[in-house]
Protein backbone atom coordinates (compact mmCIF):
# COMPACT_ATOMS: atom_id res chain seq x y z
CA UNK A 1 -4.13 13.26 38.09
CA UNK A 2 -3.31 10.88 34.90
CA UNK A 3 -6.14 9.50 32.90
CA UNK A 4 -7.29 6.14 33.37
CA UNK A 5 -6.79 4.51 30.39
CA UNK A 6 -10.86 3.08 29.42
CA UNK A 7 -10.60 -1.17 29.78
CA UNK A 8 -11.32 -3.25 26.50
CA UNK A 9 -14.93 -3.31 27.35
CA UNK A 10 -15.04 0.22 27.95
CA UNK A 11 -13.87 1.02 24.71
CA UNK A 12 -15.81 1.84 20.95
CA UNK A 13 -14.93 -1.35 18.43
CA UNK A 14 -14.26 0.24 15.12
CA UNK A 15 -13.16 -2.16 12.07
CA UNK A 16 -11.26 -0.77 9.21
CA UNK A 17 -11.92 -2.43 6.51
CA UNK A 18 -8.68 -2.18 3.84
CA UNK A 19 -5.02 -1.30 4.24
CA UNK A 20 -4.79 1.11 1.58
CA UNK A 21 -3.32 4.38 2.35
CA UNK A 22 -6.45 6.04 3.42
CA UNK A 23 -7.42 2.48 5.47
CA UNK A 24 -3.94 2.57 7.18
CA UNK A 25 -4.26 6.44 8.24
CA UNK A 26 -7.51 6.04 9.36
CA UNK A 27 -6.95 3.09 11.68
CA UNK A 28 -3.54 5.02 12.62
CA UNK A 29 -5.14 8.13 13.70
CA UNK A 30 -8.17 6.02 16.01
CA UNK A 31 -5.53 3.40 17.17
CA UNK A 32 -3.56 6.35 18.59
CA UNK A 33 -6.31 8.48 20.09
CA UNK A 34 -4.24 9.63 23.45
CA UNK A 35 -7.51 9.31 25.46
CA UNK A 36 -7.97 5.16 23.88
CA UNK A 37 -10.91 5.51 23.19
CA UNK A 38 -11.12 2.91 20.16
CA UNK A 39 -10.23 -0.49 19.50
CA UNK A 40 -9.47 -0.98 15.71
CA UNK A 41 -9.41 -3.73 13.43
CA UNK A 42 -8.52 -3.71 10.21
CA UNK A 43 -9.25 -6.06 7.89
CA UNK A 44 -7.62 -7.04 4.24
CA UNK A 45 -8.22 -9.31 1.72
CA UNK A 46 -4.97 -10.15 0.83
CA UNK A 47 -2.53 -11.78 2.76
CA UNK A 48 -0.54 -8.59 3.31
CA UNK A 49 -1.36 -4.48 2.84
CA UNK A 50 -2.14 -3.08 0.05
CA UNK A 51 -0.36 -0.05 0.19
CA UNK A 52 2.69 -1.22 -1.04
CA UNK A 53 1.67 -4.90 -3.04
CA UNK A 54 2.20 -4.28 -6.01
CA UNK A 55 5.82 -2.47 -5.87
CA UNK A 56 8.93 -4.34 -7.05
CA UNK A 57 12.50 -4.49 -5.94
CA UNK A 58 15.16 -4.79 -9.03
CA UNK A 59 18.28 -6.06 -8.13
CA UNK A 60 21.24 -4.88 -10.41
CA UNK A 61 24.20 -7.24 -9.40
CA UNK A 62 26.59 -6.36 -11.86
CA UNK A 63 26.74 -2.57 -10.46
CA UNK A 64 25.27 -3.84 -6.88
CA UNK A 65 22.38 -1.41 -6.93
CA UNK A 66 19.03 -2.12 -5.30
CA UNK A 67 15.98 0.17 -6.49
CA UNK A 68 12.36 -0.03 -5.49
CA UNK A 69 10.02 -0.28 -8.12
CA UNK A 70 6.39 1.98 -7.29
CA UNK A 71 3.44 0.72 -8.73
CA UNK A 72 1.70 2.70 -9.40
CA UNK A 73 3.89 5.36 -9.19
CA UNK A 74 3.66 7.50 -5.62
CA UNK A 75 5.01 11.24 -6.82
CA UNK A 76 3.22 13.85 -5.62
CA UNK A 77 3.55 17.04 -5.56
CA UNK A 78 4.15 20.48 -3.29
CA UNK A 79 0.97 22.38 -3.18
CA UNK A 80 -1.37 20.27 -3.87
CA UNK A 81 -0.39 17.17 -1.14
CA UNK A 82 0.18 19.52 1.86
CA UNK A 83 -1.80 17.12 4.25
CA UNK A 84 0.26 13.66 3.02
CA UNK A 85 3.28 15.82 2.98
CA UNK A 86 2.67 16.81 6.63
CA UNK A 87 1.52 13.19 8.04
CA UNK A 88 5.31 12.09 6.54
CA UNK A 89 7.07 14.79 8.24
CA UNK A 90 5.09 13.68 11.20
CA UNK A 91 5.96 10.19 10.87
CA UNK A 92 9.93 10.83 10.11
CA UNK A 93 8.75 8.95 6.47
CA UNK A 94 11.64 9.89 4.34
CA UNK A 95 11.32 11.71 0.60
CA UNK A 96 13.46 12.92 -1.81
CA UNK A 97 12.79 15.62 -4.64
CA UNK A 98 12.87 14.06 -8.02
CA UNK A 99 12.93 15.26 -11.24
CA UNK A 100 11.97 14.45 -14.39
CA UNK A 101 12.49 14.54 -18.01
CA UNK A 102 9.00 14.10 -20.04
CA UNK A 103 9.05 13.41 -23.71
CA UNK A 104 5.48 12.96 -26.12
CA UNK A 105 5.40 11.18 -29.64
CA UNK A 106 2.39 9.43 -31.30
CA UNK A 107 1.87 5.66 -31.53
CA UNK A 108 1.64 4.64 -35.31
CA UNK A 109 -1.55 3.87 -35.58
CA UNK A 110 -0.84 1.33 -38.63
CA UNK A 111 0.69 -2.39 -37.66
CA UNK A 112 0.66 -2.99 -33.72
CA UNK A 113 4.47 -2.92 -33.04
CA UNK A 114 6.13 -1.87 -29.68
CA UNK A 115 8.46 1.42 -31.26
CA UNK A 116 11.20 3.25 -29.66
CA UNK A 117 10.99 6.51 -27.66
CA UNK A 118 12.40 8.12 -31.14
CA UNK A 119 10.09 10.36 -33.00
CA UNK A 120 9.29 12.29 -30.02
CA UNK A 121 7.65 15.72 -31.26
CA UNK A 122 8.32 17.29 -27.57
CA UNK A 123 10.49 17.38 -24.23
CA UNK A 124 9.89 19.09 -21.70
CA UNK A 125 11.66 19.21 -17.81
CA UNK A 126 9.68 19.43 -14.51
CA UNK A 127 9.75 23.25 -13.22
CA UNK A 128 12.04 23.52 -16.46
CA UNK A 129 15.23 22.32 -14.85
CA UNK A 130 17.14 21.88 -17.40
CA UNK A 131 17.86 24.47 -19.79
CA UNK A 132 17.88 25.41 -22.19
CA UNK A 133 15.01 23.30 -23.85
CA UNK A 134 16.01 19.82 -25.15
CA UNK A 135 14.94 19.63 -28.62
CA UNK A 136 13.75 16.04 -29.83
CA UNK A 137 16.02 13.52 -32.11
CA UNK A 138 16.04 14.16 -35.46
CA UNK A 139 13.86 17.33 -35.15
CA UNK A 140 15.05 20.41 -37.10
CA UNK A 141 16.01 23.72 -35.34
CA UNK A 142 13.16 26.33 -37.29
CA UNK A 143 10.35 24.07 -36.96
CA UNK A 144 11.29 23.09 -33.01
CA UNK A 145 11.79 26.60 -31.97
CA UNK A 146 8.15 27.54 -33.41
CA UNK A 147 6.87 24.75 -31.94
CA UNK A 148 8.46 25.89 -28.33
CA UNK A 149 6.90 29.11 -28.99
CA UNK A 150 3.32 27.53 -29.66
CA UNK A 151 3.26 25.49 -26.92
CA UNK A 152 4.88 28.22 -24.31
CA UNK A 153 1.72 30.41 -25.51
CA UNK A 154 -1.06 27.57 -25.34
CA UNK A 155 0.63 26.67 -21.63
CA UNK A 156 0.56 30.19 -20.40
CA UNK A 157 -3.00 31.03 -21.58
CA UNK A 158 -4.26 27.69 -20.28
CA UNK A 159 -2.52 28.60 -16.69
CA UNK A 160 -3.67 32.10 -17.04
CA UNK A 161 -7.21 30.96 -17.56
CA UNK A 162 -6.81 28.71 -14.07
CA UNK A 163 -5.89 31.52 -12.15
CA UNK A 164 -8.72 33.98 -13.56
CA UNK A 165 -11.43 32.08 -15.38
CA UNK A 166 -13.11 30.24 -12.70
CA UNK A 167 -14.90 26.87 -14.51
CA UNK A 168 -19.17 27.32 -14.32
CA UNK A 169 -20.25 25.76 -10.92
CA UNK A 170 -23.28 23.55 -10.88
CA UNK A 171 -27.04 24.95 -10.39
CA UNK A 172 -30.09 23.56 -9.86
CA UNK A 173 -31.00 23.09 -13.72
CA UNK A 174 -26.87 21.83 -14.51
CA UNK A 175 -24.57 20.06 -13.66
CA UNK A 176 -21.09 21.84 -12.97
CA UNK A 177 -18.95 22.50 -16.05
CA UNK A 178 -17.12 19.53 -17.37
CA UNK A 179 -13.10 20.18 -18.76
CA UNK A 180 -14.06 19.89 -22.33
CA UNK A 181 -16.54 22.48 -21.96
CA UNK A 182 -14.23 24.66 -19.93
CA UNK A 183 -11.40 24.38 -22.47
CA UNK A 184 -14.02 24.62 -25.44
CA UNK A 185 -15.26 27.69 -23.59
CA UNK A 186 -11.51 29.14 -23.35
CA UNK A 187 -10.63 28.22 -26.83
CA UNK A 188 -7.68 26.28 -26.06
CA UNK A 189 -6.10 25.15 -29.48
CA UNK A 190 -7.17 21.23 -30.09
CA UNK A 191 -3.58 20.61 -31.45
CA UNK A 192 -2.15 21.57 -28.04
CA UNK A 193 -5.06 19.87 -26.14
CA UNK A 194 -5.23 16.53 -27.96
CA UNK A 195 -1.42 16.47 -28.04
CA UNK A 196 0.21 18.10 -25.17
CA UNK A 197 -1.89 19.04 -22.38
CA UNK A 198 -4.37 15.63 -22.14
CA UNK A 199 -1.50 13.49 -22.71
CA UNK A 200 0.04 15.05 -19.29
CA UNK A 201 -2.84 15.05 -17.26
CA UNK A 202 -4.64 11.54 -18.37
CA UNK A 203 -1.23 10.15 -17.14
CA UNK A 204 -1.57 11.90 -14.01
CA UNK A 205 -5.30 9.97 -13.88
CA UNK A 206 -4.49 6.75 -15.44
CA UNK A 207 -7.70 7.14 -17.58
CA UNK A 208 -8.48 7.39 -21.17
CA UNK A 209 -8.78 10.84 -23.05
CA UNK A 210 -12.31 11.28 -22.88
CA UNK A 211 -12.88 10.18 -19.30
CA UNK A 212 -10.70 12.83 -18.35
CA UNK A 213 -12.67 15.47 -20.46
CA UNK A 214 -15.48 14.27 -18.67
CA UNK A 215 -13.43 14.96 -15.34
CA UNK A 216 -15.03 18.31 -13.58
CA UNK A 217 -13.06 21.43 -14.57
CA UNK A 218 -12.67 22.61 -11.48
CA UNK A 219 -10.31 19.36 -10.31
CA UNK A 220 -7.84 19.75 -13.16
CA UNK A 221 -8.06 23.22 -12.19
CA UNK A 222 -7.16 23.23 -8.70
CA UNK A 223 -4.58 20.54 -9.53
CA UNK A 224 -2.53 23.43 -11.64
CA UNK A 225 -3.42 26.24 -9.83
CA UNK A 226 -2.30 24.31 -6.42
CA UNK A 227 1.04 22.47 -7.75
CA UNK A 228 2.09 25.40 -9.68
CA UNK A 229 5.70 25.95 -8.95
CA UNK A 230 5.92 23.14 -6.66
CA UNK A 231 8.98 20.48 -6.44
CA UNK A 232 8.10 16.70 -6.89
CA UNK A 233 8.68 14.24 -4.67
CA UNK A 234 9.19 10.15 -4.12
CA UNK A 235 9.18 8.34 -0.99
CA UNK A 236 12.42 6.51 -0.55
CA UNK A 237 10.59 3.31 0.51
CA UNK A 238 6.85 2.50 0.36
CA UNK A 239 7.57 0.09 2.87
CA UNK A 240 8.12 2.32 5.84
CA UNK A 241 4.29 4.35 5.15
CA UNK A 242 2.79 0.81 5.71
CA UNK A 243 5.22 -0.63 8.15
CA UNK A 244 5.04 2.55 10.14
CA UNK A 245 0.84 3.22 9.99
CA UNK A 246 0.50 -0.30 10.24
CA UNK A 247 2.34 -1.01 13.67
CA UNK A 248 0.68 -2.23 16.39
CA UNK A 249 -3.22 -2.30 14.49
CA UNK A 250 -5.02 -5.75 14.94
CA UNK A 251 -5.34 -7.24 11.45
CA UNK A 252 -6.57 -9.34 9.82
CA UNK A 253 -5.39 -10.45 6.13
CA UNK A 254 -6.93 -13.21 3.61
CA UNK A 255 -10.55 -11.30 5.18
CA UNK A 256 -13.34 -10.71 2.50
CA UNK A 257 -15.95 -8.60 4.02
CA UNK A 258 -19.06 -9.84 2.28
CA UNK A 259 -21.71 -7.52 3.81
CA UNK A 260 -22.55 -4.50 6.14
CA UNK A 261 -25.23 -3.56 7.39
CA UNK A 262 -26.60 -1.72 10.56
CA UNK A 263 -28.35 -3.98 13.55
CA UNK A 264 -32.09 -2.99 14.15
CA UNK A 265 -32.75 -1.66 17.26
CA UNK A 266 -29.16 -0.76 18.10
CA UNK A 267 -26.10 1.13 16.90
CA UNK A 268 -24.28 -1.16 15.91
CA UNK A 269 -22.94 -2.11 12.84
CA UNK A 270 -23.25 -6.21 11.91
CA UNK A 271 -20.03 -7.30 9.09
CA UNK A 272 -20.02 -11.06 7.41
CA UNK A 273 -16.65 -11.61 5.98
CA UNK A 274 -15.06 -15.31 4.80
CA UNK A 275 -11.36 -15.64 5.35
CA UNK A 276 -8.94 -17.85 2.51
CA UNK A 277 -9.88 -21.31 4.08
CA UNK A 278 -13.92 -20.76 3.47
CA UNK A 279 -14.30 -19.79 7.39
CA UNK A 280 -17.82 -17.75 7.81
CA UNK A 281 -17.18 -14.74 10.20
CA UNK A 282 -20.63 -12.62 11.80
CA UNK A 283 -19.07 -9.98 14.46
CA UNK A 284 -21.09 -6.28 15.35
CA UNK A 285 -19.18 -3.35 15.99
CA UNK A 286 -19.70 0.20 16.89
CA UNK A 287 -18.34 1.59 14.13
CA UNK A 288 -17.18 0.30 10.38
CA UNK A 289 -14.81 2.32 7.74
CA UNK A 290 -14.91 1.37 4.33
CA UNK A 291 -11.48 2.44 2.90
CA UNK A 292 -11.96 0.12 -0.87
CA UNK A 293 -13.15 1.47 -3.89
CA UNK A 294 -17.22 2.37 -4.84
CA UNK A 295 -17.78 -0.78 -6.80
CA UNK A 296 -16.97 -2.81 -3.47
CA UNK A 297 -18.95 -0.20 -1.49
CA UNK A 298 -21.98 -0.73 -3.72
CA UNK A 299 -21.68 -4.29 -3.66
CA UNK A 300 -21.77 -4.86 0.37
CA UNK A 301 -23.38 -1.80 1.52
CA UNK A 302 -27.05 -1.55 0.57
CA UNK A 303 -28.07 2.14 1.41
CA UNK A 304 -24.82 3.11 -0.85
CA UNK A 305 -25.45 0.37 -3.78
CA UNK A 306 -27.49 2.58 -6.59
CA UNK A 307 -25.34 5.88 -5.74
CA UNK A 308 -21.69 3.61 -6.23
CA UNK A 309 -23.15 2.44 -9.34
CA UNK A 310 -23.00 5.97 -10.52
CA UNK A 311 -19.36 6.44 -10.09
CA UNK A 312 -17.44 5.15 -12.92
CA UNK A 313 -13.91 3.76 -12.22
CA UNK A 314 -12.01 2.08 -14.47
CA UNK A 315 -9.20 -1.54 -14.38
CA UNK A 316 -5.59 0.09 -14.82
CA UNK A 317 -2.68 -2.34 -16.16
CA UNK A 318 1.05 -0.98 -15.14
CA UNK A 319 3.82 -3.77 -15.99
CA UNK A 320 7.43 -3.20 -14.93
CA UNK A 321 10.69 -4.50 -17.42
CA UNK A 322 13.94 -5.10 -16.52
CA UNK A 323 15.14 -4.52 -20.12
CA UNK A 324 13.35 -5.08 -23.15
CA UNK A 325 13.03 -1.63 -25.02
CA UNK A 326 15.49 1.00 -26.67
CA UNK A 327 15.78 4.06 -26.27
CA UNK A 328 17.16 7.39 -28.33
CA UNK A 329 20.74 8.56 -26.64
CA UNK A 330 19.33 11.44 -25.66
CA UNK A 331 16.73 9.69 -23.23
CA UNK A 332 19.80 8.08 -22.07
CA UNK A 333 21.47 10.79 -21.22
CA UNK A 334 18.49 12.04 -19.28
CA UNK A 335 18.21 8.49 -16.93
CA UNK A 336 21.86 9.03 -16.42
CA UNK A 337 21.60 11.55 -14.11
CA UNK A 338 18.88 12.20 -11.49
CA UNK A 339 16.20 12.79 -13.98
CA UNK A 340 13.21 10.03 -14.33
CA UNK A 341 12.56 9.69 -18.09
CA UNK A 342 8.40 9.88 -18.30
CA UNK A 343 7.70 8.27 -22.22
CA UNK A 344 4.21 9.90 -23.49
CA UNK A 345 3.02 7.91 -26.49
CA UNK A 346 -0.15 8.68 -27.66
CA UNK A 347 -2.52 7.23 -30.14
CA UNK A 348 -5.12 9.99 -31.64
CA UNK A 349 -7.11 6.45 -33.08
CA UNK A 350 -7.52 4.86 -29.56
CA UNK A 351 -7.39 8.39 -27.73
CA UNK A 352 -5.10 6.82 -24.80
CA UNK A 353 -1.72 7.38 -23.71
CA UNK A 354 0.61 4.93 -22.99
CA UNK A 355 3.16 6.10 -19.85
CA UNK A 356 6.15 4.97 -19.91
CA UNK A 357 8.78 5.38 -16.59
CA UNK A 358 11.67 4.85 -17.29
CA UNK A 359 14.25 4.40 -14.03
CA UNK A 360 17.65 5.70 -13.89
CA UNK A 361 18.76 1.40 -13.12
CA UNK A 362 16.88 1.36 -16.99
CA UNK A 363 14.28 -0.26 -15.38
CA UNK A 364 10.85 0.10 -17.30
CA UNK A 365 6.80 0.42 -15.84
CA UNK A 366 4.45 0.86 -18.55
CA UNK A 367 1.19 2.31 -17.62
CA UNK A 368 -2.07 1.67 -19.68
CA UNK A 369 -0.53 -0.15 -22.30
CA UNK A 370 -1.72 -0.16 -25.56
CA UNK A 371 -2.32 -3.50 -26.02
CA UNK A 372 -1.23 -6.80 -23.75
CA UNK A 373 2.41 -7.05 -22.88
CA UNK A 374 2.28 -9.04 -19.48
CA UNK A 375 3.90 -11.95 -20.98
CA UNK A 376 6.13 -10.17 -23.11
CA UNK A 377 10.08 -11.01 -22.22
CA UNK A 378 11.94 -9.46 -19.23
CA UNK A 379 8.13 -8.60 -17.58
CA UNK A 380 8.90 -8.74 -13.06
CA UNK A 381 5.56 -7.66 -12.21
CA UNK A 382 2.06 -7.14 -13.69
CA UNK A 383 -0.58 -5.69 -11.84
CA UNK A 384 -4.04 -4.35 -12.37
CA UNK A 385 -5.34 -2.06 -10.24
CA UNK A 386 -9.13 0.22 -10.17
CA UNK A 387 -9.16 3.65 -10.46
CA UNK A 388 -11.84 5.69 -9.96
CA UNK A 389 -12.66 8.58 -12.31
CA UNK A 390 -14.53 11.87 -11.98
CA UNK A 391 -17.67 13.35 -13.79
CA UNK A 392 -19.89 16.38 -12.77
CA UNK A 393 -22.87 14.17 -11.55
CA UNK A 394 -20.08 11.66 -9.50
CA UNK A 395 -18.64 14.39 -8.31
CA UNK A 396 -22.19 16.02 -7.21
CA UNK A 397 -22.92 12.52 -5.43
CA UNK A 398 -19.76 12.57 -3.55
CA UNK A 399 -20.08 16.22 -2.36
CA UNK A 400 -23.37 15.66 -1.30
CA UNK A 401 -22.20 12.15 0.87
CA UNK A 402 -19.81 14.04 2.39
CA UNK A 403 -21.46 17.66 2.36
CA UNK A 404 -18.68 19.55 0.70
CA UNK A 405 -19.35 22.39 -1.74
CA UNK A 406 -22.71 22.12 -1.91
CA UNK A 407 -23.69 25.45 -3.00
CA UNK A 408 -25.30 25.70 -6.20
CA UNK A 409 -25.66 21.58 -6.60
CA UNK A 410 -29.20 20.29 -7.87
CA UNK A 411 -30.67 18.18 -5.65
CA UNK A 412 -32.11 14.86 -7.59
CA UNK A 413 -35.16 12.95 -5.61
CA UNK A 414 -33.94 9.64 -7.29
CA UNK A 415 -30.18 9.89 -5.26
CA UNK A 416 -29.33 8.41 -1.79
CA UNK A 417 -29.67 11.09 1.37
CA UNK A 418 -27.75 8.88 2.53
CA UNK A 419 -24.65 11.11 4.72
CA UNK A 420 -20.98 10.03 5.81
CA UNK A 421 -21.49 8.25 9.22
CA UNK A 422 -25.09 7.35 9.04
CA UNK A 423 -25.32 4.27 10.88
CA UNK A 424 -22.34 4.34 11.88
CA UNK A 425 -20.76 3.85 8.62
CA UNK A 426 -18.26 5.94 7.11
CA UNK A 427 -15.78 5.66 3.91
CA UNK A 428 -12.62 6.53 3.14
CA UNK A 429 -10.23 6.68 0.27
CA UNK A 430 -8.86 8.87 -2.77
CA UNK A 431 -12.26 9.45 -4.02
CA UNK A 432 -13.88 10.32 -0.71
CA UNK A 433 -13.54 14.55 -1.30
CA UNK A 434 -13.98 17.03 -3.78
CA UNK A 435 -10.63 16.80 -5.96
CA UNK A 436 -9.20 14.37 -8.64
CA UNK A 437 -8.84 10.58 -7.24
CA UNK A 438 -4.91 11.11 -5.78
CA UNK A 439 -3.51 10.44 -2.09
CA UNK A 440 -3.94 13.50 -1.38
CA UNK A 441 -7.66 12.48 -0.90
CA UNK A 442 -6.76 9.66 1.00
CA UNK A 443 -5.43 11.85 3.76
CA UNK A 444 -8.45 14.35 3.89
CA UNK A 445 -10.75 12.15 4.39
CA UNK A 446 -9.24 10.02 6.96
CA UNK A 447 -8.59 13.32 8.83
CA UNK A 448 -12.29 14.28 8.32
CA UNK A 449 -13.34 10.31 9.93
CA UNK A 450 -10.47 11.05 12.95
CA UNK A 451 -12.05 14.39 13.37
CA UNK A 452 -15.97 12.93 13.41
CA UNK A 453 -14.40 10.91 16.26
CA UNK A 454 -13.46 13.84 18.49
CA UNK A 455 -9.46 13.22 17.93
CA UNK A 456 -6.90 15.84 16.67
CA UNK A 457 -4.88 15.20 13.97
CA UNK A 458 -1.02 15.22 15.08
CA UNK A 459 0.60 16.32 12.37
CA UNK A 460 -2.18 19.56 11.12
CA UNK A 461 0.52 21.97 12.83
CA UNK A 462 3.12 20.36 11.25
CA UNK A 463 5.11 22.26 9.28
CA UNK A 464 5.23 21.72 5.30
């Protein structure tokens, strides 16, 4: 006998409230609960998602090209994606494996002047494709080959250490070991970390140099360990994720949600939003996701406001060129082919580095810039977005919201017991599990949500 599908009434009201990747999945996965069990609503501030906003489309008439501008940029890697690279098979979301060509130099520190990719001290290839090594402009043969050497050896003892040198875990009298004290603790030459390794992975977090040393060893750690070996990837459009998690979800754009909070006496969950035109909304619901970033949790969600404060996150500017900058002919050559070009520049004074993506169209996205370039000529698109950024005691805060890894942890009287779901409330988003703030986290913890709600995830048996 078929299953009577439950009327409106019948039915749990669950609002999402934003259309980020880990807002999208999660309404996806309840909106298409085979029993129907849910009826979602999602709700965004802007007037469209936010998934894909702040991407770009660069038309190159001359040639009659079309290519799709990420930003930020969306790679991600085998290993360590496994559940986002199963929900796209699942979804038919198309990807391609991409390469790339990554070159460091140092900013010169003296005037403030935009330079030229020349003067790069290093290149290196993802998974080494290319080979043998590219050796820099201008760079002489003895002193590049020693410097291969060095860096091969630093590499390989930092991976080796990943693999067999687990970081400290927390206690009750510590907190968990932070990366500067797990690379202090491994002796990992400071030439190689202030100029090769951070560069890499504070790109990969769009933070500053010493928030990522604050970063919990164990995230940067898993990171390597996981994607070791493993191909990159880039959706071919953005788009389609949205469009295709998106479809047939009641939403709501131009919706600020202003406050949550649970309704005495009951189980429900009471929301105030305004929309663009100054309209006051009160509605109750059963449920309520909140898939934005801790500062916005904090702000509208009492129980959670002292324990967001605690999470530092931090405004990231990426601005995409059409033209603008030179480049040496050997990153030329690299953007001719399939290669991206990733620029590294960093500055020792300011200890940031400045990414710069380079597109084989010679379209350019700079990536915590050094200093303001959003009006400079040729700019398409600026946008700023927040990023949120790991520390033993954040990380300790999240585990214990979302009981992960709790073994070991201190427990601090002054912190929220406050538990995913309580009242009804539950988050989402890249910083919602115990690993560095990517999409990967995104996926787990809308899975985790689905699977609080009794559904099964369609695509876990899906193969990789």
């Amino acid at each position: 006998m078929a299953a009577t599908e439950p009327s409106n009434s019948a039915k749990q009201t669950v609002v999402v409230v934003g259309s980020g990747l880990a807002g999208l999945a999660t309404a996806y996965l309840l909106n298409s609960d085979p029993c129907q069990r849910y009826s979602v609503t999602l709700l965004e501030c802007d007037s469209h998602f936010s998934l894909d906003s702040a991407s770009v489309t660069i038309r190159d008439e001359a040639q009659r090209t079309v290519e799709r501008i990420d930003m930020p940029m969306r790679a991600f890697a085998q290993g360590y994606y496994n559940n986002l690279i199963r929900m796209y098979n699942y979804l038919g979301i198309r990807y391609n494996p991409q390469l790339f060509v990554y070159t460091f130099s140092q900013k010169n520190d003296s005037p403030v002047q935009r330079e030229t990719a020349q003067g790069s001290y290093f290149v290196h290839t993802s998974n080494s494709h290319k080979l043998p090594p590219i050796r820099p402009d201008g760079m002489r043969l003895i002193p590049w080959l020693l410097d291969l050497v060095y860096v091969a050896a630093c590499y390989l003892w930092w991976s080796l250490c990943c693999f067999w040198i687990p970081p400290k875990p927390a206690t009750h009298l510590r907190e968990c070991e932070s990366l500067n004290e797990y690379m202090r603790r491994i002796m990992l030459p400071q030439r190689f970390v202030v100029l090769y390794l951070v560069p890499l992975l504070a790109s990969v977090a769009t933070c500053t140099h010493e928030a990522l040393l604050q970063f919990p060893a164990r995230d940067l750690i898993e990171y390597r360990k996981q994607s070791a070996g493993g191909q990159h990837f880039r959706v071919a459009e953005l788009d389609q994720v949205q469009r295709t998690l998106g479809a047939g979800l009641d939403v709501r754009f131009s919706t600020v949600v202003k406050r949550v909070e649970a309704v005495q006496g009951s189980k429900k969950v009471r929301i105030l939003s305004t929309t663009s035109d100054g309209f006051e909304r009160e509605e109750t619901f059963d449920h309520v996701v909140l898939a934005v970033a801790p500062g916005v949790v904090g702000k509208i969600y009492q129980p959670l406001e002292r324990a967001m404060t605690q999470i530092p996150s931090t405004l990231v500017e990426s601005v995409a060129q059409t033209s603008g900058m030179k480049w040496s002919p050997r990153a030329r050559e690299s953007v001719s082919g399939a290669a991206h070009t990733l620029h590294f520049r960093t500055s020792t004074v300011q200890a940031q580095t400045e990414s710069i993506h380079v597109y084989p169209s010679g379209a350019i996205v700079t990536t915590c810039p050094f200093h303001d370039i959003s009006s400079a000529e040729n700019v398409v698109k600026s946008a700023k977005f927040f990023r949120g950024l790991r520390t033993p005691r954040s990380r300790r805060i999240v585990n214990s919201i979302f009981g992960e890894n709790m073994d070991g942890f201190r427990v601090d009287e002054k912190d929220s017991v406050w538990r995913n779901g309580d009242d009804n409330v539950w988050l989402v988003g890249g910083w919602c599990w115990d690993g560095m703030v990517l999409l990967e986290g995104c996926i787990v913890s809308a899975m985790r949500v689905a699977q609080a709600f009794s559904i099964d995830i369609p695509w876990r048996s899906t193969s990789l």
